[in-house]
C-alpha atoms as a PDB file:
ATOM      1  CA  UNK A   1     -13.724 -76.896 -14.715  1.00  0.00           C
ATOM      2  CA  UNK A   2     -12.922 -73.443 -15.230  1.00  0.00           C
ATOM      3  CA  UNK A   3     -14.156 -70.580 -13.457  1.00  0.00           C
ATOM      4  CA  UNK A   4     -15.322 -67.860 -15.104  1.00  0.00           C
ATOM      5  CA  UNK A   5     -16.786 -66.018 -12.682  1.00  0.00           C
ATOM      6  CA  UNK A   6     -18.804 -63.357 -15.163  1.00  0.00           C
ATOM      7  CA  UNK A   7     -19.778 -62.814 -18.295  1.00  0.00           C
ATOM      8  CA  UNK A   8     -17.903 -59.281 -20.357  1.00  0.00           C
ATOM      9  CA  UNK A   9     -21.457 -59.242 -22.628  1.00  0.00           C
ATOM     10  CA  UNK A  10     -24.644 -61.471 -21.992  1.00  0.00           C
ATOM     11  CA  UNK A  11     -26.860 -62.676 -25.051  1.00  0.00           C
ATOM     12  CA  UNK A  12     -29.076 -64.067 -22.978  1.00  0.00           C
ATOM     13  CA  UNK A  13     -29.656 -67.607 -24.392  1.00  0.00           C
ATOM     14  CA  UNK A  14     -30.279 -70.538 -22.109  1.00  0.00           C
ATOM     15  CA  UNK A  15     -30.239 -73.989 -22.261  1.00  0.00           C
ATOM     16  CA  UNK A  16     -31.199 -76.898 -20.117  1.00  0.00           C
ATOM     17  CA  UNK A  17     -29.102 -79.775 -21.691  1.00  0.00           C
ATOM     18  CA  UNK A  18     -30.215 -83.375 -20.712  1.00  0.00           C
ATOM     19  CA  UNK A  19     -30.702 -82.184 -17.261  1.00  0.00           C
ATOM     20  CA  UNK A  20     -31.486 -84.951 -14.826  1.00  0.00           C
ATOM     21  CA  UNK A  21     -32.147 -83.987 -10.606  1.00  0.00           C
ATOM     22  CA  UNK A  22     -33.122 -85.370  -7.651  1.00  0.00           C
ATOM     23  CA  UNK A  23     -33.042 -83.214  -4.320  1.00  0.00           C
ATOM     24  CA  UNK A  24     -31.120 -84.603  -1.467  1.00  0.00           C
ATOM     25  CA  UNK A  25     -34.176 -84.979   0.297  1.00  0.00           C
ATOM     26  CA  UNK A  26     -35.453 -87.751  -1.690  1.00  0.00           C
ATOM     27  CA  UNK A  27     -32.773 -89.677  -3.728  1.00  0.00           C
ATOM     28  CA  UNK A  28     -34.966 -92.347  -5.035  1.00  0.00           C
ATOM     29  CA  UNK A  29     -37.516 -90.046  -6.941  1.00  0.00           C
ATOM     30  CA  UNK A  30     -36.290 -88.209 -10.075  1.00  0.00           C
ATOM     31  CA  UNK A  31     -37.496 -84.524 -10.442  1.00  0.00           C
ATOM     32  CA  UNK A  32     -35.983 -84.079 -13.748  1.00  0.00           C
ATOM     33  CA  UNK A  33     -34.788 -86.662 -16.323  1.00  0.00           C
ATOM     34  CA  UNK A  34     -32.872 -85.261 -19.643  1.00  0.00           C
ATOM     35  CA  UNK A  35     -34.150 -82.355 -19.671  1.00  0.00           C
ATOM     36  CA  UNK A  36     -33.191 -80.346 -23.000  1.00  0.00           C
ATOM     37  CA  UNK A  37     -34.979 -77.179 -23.969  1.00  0.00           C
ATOM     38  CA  UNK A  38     -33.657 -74.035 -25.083  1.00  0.00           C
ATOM     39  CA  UNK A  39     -34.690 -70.384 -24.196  1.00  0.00           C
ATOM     40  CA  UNK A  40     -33.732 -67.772 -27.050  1.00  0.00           C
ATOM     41  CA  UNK A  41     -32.636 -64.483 -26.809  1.00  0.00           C
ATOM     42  CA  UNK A  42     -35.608 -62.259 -26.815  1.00  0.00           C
ATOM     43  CA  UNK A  43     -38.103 -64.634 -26.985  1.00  0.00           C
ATOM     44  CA  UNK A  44     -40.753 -65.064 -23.928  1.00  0.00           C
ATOM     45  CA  UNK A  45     -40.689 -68.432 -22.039  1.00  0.00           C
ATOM     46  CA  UNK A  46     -43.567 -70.157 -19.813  1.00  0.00           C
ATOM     47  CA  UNK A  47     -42.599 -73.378 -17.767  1.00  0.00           C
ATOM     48  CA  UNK A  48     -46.144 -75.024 -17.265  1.00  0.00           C
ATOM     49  CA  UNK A  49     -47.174 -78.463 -16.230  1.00  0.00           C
ATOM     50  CA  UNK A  50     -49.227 -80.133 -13.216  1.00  0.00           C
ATOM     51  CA  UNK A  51     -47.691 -80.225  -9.825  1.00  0.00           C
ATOM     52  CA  UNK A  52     -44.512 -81.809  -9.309  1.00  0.00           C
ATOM     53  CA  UNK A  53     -43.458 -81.905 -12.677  1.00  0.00           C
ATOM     54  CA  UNK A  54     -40.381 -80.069 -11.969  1.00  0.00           C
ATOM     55  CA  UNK A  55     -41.042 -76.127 -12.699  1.00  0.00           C
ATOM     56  CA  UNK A  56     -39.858 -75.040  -9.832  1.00  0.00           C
ATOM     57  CA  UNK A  57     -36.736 -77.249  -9.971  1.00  0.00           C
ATOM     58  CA  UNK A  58     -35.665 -75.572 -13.207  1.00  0.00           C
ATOM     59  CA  UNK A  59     -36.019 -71.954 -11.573  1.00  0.00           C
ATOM     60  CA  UNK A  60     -34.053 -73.276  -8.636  1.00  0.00           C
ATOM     61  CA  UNK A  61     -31.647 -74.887 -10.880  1.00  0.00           C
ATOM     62  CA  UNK A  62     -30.790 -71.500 -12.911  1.00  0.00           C
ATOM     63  CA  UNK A  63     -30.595 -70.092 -10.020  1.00  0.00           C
ATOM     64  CA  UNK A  64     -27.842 -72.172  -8.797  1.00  0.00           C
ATOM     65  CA  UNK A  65     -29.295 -73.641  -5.627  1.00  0.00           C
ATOM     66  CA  UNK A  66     -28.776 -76.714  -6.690  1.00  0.00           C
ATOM     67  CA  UNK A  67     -26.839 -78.167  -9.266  1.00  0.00           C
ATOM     68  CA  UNK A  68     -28.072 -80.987 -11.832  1.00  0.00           C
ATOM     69  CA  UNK A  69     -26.210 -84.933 -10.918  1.00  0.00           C
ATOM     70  CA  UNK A  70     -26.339 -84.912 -15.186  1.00  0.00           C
ATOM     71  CA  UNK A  71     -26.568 -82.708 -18.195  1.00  0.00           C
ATOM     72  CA  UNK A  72     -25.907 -78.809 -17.823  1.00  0.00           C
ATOM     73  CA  UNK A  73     -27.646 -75.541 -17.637  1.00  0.00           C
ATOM     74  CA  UNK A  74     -25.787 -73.523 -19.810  1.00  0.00           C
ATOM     75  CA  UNK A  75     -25.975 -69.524 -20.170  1.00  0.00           C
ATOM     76  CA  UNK A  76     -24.796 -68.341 -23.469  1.00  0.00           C
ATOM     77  CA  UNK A  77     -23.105 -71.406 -23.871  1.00  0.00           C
ATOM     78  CA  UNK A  78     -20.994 -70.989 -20.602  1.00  0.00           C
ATOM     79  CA  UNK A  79     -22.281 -74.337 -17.482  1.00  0.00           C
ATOM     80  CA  UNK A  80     -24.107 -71.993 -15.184  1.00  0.00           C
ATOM     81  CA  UNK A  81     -21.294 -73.844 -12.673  1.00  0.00           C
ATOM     82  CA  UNK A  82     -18.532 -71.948 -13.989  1.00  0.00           C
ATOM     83  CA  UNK A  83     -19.777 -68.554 -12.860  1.00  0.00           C
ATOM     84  CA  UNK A  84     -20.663 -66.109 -10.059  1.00  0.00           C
ATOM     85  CA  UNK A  85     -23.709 -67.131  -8.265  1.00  0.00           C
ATOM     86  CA  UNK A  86     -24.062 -63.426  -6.851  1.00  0.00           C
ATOM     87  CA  UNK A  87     -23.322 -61.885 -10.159  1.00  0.00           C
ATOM     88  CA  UNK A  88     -25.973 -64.142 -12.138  1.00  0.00           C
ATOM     89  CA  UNK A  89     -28.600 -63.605 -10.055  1.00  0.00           C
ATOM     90  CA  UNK A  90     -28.413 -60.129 -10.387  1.00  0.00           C
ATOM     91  CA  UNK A  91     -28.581 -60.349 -14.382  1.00  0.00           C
ATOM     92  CA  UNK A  92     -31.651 -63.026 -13.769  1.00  0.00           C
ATOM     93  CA  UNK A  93     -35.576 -61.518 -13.838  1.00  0.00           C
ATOM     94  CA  UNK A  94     -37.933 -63.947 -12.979  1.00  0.00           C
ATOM     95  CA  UNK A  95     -41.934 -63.622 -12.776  1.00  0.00           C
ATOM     96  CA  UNK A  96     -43.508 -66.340 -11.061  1.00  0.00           C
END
C-alpha cells in the first residue's frame, strides 16, 4: 500500500465500503458486516440505531483506531490507511 500521508485539497466525501469488524476483544461477535454507505460532500450525516449496532465503531473506525479485517473506509477516494492519523484527525469534526 502506498502512503500518502496527506491530502494537497480535501472534498470531503466518505465512504464505508463493505466494511466488516470485530474488536480484538471479542473475535467471535461481528460489530460490522459489509458495511457500504456513503457520506457526500456537504451533506449532513446521522449514524442512528439501537445499542450495539455499531455507531460508535464507525466513528472509531474513521478515526483510525482501529482498522476494518474487510472492505475500506475511504476519504475522497484515498483507504483512510494510507494517510496521517495525526493529520486526519485534525481535518475530522465530529458531534456526538
Amino acid at each position: 500500500m502506498i502512503w500518502i500521508n496527506i491530502l494537497e485539497e480535501v472534498n470531503g466525501s466518505l465512504k464505508f465500503r463493505n466494511v466488516s469488524f470485530k474488536y480484538p476483544s471479542r473475535k467471535g461477535v461481528h460489530i460490522l458486516k459489509k458495511l457500504s454507505f456513503t457520506c457526500k460532500k456537504g451533506e449532513a450525516t446521522a449514524i442512528v440505531g439501537p445499542n450495539g449496532s455499531g455507531k460508535s465503531t464507525c466513528i472509531a473506525l474513521l478515526e483510525c483506531f482501529y482498522d476494518p479485517q474487510q472492505g475500506a473506509v475511504l476519504l475522497d477516494g484515498h483507504d483512510l490507511r494510507i494517510l496521517n492519523v495525526k493529520w486526519l484527525r485534525s481535518i475530522i469534526g465530529l458531534v456526538q
